[in-house]
PDB file of N, CA and C in Angstrom:
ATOM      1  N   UNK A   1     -20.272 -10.384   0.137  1.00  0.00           N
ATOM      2  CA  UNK A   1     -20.112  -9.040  -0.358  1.00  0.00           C
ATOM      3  C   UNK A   1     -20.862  -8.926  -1.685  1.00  0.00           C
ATOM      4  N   UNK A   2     -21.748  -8.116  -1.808  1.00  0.00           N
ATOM      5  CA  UNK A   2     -22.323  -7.763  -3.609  1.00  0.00           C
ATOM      6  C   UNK A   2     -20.880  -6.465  -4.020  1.00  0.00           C
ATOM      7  N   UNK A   3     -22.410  -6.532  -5.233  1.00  0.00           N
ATOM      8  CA  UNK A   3     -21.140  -5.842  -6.176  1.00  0.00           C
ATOM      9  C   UNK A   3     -21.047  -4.633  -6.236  1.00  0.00           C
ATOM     10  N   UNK A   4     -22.257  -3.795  -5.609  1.00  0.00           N
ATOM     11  CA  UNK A   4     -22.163  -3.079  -5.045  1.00  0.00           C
ATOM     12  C   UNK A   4     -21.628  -1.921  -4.214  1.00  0.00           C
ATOM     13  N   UNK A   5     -21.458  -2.866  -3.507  1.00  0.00           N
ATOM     14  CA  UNK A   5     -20.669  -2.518  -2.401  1.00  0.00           C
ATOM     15  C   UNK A   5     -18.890  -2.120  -2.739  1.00  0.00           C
ATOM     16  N   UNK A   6     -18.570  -0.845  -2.259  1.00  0.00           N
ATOM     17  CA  UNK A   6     -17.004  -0.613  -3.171  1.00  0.00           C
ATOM     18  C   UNK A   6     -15.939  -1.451  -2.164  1.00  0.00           C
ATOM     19  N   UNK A   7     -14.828  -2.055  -2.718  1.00  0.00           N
ATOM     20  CA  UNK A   7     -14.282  -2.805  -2.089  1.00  0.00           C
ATOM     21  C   UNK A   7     -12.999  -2.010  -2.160  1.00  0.00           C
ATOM     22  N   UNK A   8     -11.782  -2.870  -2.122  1.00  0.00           N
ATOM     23  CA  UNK A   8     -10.251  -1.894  -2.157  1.00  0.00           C
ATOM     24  C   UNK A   8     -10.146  -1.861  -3.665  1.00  0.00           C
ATOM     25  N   UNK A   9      -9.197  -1.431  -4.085  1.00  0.00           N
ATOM     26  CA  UNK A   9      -8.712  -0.012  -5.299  1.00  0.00           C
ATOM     27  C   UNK A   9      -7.345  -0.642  -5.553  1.00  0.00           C
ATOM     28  N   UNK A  10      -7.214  -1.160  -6.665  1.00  0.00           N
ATOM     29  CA  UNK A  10      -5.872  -1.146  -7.439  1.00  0.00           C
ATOM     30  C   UNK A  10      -5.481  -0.510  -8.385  1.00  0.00           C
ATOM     31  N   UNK A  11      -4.733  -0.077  -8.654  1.00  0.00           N
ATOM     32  CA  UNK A  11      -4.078   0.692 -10.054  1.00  0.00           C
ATOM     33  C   UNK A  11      -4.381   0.096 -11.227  1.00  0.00           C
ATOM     34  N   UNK A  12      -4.942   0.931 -12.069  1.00  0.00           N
ATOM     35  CA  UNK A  12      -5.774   0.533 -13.555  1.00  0.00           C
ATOM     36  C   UNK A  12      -4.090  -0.026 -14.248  1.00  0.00           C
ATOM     37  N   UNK A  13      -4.373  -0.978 -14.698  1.00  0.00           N
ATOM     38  CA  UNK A  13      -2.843  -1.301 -15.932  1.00  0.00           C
ATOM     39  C   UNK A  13      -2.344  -0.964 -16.980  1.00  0.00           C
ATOM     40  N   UNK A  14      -4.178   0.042 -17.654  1.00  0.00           N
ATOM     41  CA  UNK A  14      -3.629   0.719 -18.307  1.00  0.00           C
ATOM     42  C   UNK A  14      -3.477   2.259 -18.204  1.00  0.00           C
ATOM     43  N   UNK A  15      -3.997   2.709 -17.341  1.00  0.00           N
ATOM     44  CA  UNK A  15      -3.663   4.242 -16.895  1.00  0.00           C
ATOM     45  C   UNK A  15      -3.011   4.381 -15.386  1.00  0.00           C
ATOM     46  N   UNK A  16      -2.933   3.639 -14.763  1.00  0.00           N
ATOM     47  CA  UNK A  16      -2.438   4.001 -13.648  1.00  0.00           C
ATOM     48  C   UNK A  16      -3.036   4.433 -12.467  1.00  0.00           C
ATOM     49  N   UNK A  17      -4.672   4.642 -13.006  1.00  0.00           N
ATOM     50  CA  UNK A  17      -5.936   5.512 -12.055  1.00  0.00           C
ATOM     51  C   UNK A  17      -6.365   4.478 -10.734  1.00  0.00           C
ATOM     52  N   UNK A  18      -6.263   4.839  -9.808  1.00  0.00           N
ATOM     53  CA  UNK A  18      -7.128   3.541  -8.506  1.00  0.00           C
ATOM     54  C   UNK A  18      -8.579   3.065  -9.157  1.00  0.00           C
ATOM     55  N   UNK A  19      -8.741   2.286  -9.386  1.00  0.00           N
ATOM     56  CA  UNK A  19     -10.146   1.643  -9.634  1.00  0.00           C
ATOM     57  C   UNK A  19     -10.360   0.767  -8.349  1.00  0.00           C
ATOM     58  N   UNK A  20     -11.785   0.440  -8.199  1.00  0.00           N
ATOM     59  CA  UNK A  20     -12.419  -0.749  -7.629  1.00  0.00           C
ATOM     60  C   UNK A  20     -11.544  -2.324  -8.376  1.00  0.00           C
ATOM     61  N   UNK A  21     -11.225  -3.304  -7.321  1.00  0.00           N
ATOM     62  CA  UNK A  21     -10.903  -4.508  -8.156  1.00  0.00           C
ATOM     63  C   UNK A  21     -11.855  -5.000  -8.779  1.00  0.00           C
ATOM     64  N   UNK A  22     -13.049  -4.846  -8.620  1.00  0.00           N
ATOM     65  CA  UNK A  22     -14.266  -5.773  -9.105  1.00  0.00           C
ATOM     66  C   UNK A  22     -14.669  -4.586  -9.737  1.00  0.00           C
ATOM     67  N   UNK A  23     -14.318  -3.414 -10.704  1.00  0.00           N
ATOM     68  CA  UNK A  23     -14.624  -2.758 -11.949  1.00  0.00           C
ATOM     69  C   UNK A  23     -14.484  -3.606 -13.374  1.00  0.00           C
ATOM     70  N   UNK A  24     -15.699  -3.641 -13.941  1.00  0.00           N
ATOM     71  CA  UNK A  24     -15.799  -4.268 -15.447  1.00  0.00           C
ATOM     72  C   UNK A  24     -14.752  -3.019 -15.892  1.00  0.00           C
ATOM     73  N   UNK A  25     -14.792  -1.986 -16.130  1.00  0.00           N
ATOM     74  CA  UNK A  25     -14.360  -0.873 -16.564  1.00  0.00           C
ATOM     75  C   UNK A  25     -13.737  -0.029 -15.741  1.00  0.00           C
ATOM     76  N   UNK A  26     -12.718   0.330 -16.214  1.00  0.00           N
ATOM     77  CA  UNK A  26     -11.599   1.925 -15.734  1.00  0.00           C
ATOM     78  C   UNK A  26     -12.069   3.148 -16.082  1.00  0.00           C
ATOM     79  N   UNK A  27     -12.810   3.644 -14.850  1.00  0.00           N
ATOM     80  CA  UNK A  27     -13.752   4.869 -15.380  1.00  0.00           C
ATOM     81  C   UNK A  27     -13.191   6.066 -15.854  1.00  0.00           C
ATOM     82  N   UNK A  28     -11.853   5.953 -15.385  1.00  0.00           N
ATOM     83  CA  UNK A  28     -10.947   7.151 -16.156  1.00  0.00           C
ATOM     84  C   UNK A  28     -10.354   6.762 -17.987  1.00  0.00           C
ATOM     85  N   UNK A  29     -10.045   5.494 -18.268  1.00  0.00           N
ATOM     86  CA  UNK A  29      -9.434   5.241 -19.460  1.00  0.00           C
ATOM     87  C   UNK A  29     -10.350   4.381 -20.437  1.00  0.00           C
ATOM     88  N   UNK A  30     -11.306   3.796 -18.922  1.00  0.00           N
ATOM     89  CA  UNK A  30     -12.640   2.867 -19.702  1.00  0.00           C
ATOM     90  C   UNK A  30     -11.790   1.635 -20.345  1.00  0.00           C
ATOM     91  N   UNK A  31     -10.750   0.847 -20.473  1.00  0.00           N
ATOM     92  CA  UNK A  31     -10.397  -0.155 -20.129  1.00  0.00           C
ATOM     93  C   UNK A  31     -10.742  -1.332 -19.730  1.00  0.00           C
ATOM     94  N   UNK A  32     -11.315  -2.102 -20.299  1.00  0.00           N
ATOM     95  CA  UNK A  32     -11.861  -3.514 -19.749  1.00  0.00           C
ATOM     96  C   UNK A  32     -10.846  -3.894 -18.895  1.00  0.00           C
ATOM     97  N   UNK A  33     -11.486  -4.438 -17.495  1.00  0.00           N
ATOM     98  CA  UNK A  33     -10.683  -4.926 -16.799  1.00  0.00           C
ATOM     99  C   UNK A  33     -11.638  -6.237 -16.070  1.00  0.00           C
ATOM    100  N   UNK A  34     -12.725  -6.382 -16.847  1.00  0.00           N
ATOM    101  CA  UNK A  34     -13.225  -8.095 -16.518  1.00  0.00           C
ATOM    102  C   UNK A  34     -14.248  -7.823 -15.367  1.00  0.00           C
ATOM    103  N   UNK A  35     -14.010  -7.600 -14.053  1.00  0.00           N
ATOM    104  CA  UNK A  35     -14.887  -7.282 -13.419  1.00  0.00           C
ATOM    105  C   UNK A  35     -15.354  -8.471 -11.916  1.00  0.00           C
ATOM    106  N   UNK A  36     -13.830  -9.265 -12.064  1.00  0.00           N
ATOM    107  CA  UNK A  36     -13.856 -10.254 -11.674  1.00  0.00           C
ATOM    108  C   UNK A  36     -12.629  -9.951 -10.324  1.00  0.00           C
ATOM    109  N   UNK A  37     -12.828 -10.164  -9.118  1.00  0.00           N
ATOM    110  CA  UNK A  37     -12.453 -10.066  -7.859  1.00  0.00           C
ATOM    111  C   UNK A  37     -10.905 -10.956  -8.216  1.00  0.00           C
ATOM    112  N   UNK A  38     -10.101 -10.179  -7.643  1.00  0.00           N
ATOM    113  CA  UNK A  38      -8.706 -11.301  -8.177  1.00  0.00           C
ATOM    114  C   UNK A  38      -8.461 -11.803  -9.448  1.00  0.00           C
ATOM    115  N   UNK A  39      -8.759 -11.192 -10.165  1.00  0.00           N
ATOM    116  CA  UNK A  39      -8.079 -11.068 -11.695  1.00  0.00           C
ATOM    117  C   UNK A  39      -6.772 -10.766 -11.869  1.00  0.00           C
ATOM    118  N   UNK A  40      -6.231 -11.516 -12.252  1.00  0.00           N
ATOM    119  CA  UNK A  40      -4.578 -10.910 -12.518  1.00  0.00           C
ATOM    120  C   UNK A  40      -4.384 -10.676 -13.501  1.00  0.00           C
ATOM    121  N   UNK A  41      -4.444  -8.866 -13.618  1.00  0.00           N
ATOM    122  CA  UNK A  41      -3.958  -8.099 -14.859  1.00  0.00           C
ATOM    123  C   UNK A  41      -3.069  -7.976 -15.815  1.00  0.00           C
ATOM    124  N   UNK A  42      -1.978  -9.245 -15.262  1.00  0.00           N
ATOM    125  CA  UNK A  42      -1.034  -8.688 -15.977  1.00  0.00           C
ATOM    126  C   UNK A  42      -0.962  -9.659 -17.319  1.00  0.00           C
ATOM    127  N   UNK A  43      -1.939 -11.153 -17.180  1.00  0.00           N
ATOM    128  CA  UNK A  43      -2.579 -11.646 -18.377  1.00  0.00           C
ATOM    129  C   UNK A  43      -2.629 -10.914 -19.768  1.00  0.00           C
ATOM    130  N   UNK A  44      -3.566  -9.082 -19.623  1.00  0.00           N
ATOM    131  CA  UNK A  44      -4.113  -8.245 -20.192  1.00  0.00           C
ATOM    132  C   UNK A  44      -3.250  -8.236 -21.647  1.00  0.00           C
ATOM    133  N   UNK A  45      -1.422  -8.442 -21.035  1.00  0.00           N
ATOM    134  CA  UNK A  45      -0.495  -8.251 -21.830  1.00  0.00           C
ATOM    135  C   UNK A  45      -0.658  -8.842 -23.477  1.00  0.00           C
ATOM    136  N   UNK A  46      -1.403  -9.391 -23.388  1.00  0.00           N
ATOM    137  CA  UNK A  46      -1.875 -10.794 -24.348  1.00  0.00           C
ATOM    138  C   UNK A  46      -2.504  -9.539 -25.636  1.00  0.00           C
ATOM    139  N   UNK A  47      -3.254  -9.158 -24.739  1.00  0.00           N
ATOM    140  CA  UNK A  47      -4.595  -8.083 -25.609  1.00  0.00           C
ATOM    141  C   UNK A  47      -4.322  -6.633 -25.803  1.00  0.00           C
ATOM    142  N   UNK A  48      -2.930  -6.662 -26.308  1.00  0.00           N
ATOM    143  CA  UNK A  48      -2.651  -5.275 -26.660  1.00  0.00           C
ATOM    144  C   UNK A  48      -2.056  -5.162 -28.218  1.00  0.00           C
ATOM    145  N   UNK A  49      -2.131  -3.774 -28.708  1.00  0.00           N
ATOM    146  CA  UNK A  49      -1.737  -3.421 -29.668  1.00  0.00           C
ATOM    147  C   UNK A  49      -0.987  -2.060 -29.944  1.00  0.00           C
ATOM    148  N   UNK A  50      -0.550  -1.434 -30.938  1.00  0.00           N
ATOM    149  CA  UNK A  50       0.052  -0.026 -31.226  1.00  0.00           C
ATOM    150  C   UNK A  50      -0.848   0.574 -32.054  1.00  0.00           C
ATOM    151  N   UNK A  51      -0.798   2.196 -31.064  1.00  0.00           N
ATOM    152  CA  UNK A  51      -1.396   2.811 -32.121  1.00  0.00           C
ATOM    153  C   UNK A  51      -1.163   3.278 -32.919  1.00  0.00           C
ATOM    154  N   UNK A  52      -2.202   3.681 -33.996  1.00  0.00           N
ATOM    155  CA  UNK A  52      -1.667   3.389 -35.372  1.00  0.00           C
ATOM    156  C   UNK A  52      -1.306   4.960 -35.473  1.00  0.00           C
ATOM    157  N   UNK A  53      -1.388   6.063 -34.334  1.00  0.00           N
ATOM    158  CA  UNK A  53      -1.202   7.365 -34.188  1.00  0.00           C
ATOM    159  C   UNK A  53      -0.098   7.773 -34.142  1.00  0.00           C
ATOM    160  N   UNK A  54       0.062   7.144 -32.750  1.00  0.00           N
ATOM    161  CA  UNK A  54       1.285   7.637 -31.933  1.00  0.00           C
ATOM    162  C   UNK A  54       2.351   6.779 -30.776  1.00  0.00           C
ATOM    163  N   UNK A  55       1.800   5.238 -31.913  1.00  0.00           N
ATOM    164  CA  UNK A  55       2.573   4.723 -31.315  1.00  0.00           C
ATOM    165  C   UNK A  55       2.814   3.666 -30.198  1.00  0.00           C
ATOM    166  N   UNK A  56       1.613   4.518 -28.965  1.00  0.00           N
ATOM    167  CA  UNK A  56       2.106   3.604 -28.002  1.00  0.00           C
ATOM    168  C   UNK A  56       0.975   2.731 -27.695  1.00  0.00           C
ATOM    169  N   UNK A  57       1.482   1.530 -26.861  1.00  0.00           N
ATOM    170  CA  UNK A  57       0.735   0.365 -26.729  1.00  0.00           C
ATOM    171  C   UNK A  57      -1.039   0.646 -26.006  1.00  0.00           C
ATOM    172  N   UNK A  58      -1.554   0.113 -26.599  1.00  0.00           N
ATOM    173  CA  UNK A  58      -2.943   0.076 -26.222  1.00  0.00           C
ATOM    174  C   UNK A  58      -3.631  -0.970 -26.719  1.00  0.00           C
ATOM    175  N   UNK A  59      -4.599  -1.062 -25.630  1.00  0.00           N
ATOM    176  CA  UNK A  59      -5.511  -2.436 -25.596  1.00  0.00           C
ATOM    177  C   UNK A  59      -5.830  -2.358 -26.419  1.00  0.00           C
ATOM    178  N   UNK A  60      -6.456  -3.754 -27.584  1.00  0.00           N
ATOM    179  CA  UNK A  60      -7.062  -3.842 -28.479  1.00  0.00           C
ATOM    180  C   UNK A  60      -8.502  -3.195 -28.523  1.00  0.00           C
ATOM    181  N   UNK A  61      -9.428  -3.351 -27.161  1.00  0.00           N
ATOM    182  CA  UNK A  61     -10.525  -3.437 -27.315  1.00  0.00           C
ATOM    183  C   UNK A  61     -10.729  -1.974 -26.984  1.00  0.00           C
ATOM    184  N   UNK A  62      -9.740  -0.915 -27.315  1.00  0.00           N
ATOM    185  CA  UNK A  62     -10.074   0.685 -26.975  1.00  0.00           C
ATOM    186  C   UNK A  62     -10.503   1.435 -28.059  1.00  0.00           C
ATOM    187  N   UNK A  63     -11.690   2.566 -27.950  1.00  0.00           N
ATOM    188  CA  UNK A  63     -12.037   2.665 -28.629  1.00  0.00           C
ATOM    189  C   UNK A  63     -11.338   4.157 -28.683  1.00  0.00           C
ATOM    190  N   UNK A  64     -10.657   4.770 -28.079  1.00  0.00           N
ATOM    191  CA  UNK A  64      -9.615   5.639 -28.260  1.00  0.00           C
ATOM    192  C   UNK A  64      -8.490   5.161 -27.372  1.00  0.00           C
ATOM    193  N   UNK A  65      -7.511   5.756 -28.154  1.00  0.00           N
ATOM    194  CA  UNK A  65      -5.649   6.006 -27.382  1.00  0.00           C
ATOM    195  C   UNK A  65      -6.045   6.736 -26.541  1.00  0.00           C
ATOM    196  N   UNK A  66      -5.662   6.290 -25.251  1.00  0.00           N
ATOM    197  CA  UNK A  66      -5.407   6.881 -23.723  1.00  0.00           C
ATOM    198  C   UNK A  66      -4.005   8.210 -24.186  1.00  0.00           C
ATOM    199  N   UNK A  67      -3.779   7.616 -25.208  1.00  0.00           N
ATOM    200  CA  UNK A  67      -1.985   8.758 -24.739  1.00  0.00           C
ATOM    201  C   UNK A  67      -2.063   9.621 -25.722  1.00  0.00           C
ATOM    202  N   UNK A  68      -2.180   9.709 -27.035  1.00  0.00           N
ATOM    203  CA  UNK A  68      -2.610  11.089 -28.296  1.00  0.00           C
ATOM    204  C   UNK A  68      -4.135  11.555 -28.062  1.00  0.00           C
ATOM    205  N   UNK A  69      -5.141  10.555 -27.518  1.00  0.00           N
ATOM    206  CA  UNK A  69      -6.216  10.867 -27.336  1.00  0.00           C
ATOM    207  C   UNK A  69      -7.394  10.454 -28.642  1.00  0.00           C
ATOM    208  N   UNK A  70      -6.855  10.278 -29.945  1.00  0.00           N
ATOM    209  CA  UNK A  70      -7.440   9.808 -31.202  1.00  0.00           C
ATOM    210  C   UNK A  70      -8.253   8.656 -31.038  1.00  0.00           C
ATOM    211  N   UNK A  71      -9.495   8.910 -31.774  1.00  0.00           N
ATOM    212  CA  UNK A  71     -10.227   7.957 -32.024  1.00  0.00           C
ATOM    213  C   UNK A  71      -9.640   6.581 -32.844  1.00  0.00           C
ATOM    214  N   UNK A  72     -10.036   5.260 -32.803  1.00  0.00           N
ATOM    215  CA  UNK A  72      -8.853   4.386 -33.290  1.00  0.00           C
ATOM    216  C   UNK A  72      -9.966   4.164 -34.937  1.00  0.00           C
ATOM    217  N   UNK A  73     -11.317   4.392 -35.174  1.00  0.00           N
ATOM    218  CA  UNK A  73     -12.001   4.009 -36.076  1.00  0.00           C
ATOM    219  C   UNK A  73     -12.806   4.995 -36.123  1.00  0.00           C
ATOM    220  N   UNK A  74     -13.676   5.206 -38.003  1.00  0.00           N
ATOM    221  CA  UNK A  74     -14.367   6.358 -38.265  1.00  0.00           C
ATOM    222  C   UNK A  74     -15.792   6.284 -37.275  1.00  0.00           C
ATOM    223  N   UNK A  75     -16.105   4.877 -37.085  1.00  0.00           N
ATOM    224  CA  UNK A  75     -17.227   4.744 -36.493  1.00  0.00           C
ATOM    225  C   UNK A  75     -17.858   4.872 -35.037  1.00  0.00           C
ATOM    226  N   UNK A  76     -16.495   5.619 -34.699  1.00  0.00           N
ATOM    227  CA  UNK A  76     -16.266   5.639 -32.730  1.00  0.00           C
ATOM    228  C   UNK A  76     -15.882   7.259 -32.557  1.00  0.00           C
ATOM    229  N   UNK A  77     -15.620   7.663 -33.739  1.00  0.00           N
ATOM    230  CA  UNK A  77     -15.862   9.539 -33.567  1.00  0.00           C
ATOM    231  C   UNK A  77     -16.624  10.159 -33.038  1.00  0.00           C
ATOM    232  N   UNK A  78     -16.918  10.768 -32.478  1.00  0.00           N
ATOM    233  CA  UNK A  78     -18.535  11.727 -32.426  1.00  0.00           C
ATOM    234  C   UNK A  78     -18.866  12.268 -33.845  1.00  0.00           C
ATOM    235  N   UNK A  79     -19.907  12.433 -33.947  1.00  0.00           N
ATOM    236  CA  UNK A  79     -20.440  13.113 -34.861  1.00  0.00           C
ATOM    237  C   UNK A  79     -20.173  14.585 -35.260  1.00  0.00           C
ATOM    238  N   UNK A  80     -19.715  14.825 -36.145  1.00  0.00           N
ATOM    239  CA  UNK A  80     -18.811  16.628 -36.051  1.00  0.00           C
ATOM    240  C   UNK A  80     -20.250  17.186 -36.631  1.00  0.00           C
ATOM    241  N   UNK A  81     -20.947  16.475 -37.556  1.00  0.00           N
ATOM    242  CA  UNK A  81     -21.970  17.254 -38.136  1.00  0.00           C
ATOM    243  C   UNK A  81     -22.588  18.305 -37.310  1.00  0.00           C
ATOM    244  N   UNK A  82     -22.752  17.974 -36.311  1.00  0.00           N
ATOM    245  CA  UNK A  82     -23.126  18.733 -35.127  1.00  0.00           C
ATOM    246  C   UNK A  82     -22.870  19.912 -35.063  1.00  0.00           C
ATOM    247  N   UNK A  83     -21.139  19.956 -34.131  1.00  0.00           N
ATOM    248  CA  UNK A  83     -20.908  20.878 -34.191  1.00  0.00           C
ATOM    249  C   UNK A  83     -19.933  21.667 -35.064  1.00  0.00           C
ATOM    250  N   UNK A  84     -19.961  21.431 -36.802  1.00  0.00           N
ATOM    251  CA  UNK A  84     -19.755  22.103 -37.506  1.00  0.00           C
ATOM    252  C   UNK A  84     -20.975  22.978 -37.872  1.00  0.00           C
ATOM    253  N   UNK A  85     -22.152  22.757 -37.603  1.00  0.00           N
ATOM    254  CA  UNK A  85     -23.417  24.048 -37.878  1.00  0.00           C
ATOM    255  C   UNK A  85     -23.399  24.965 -36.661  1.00  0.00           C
ATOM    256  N   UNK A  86     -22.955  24.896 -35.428  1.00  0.00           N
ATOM    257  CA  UNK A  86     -22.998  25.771 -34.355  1.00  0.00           C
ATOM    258  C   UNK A  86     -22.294  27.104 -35.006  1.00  0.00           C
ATOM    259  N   UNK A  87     -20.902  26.762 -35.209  1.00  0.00           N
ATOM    260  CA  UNK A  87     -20.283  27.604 -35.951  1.00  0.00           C
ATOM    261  C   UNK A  87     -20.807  28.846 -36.843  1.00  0.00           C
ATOM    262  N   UNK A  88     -21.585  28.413 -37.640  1.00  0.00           N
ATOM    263  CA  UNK A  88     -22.090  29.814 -38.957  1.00  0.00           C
ATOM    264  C   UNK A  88     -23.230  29.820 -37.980  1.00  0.00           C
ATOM    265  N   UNK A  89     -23.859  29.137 -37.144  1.00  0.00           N
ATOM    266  CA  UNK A  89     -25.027  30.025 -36.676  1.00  0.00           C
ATOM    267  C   UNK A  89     -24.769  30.816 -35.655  1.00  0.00           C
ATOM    268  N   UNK A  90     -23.684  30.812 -34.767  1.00  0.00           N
ATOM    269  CA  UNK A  90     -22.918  31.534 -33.822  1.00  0.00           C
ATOM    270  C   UNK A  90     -22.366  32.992 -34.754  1.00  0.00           C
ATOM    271  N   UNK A  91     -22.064  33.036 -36.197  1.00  0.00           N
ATOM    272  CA  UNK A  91     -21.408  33.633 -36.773  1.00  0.00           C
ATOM    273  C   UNK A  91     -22.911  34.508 -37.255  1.00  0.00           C
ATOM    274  N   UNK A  92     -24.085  34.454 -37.834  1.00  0.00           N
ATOM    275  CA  UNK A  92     -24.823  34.969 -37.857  1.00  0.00           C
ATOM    276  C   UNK A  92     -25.814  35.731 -36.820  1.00  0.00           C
ATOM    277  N   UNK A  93     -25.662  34.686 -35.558  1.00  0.00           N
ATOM    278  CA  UNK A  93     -26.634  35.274 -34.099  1.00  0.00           C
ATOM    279  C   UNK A  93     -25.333  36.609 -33.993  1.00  0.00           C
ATOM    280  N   UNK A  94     -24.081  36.784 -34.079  1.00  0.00           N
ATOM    281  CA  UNK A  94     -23.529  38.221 -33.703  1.00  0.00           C
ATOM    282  C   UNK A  94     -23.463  39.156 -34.563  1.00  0.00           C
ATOM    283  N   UNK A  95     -23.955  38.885 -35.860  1.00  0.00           N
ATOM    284  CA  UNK A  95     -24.273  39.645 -36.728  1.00  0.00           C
ATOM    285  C   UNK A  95     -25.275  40.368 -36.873  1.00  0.00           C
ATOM    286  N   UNK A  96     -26.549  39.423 -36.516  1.00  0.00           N
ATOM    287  CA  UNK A  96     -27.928  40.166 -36.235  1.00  0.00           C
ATOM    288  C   UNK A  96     -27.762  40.790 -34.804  1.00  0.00           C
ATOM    289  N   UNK A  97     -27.118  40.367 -33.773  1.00  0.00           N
ATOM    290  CA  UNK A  97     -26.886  41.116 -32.998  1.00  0.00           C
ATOM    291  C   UNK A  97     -26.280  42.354 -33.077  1.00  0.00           C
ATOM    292  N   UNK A  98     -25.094  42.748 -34.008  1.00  0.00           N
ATOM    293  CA  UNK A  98     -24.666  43.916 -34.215  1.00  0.00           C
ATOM    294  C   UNK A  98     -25.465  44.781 -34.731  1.00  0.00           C
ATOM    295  N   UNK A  99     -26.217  44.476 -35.661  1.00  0.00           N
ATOM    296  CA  UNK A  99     -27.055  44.913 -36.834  1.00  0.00           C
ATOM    297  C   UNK A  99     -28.527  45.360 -35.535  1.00  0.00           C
ATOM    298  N   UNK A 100     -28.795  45.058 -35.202  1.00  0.00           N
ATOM    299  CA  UNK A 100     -30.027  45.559 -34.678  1.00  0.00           C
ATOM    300  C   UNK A 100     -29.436  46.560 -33.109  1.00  0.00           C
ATOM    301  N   UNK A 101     -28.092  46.340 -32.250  1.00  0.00           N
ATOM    302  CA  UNK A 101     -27.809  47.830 -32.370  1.00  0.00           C
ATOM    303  C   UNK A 101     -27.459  48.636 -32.870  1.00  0.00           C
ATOM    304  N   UNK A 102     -27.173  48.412 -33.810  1.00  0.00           N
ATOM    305  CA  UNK A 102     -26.328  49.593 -34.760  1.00  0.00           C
ATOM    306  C   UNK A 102     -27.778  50.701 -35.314  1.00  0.00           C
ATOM    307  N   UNK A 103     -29.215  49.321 -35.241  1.00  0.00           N
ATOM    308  CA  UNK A 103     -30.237  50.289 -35.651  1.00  0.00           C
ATOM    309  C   UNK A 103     -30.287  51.676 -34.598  1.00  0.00           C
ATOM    310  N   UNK A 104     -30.622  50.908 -33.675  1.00  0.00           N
ATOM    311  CA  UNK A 104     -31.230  51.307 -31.962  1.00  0.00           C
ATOM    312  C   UNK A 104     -30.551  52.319 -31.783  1.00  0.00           C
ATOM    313  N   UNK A 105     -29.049  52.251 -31.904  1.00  0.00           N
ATOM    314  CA  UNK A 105     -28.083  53.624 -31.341  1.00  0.00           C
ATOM    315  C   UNK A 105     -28.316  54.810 -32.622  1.00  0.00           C
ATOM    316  N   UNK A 106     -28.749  54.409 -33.904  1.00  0.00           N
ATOM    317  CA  UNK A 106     -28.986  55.242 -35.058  1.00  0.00           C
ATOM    318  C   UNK A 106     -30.242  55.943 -35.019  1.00  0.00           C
ATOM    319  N   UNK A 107     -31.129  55.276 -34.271  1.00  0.00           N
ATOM    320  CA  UNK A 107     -32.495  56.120 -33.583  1.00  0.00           C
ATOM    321  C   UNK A 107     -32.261  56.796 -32.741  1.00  0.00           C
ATOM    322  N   UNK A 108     -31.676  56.448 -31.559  1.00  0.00           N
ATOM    323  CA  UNK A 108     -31.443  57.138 -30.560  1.00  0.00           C
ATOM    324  C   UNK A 108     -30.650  58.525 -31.300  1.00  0.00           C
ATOM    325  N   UNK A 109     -30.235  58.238 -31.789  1.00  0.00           N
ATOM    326  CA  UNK A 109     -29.256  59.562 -32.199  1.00  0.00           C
ATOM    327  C   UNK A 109     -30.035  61.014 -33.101  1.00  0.00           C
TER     328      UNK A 109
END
């Protein structure tokens, strides 16, 4: 069998989602799960921690809480810079939008 090829589906250990057994990763929680055919998950227990959010147990190696949803470090955020400029330029495109009918209907008139 390659690896390829999808085989049977066990319950992720840490979300509960059906994965492939031979998934490196839990494509719903993204969860290391090794990637290794007959792995016994329940080892995993070893490699957990609390979050520092809300509490509940999560793998060390996550780069967000499955359960509040929070990023666990500044360096695994997205970038807000982003979309904090959408904002005032969204706030100006309906402004010039108002403003140039307000001309149009003032001609027309």
């Amino acid at each position: 069998m390659s690896w390829d090829e999808p085989t049977e589906t066990t319950p992720c250990p840490h979300c509960g989602e059906d994965v492939y057994e031979n998934a490196e990763r839990c494509p719903h929680c993204e969860h290391y799960l090794g990637g290794v055919e007959g792995t016994d998950w329940a080892d995993d227990q070893d490699d957990t921690t609390t979050c520092p959010y809300c509490g509940e147990t999560i793998y060390d190696d996550s780069e967000r809480c499955p359960h509040c949803e929070r990023y666990l470090t500044e360096e695994e955020e997205p970038d807000e810079g982003e979309a904090s400029t959408r904002k005032p330029s969204l706030i100006v495109g309906v402004i010039v939008v108002v403003i140039v009918v307000a001309i149009l209907w003032a001609m027309r008139g």
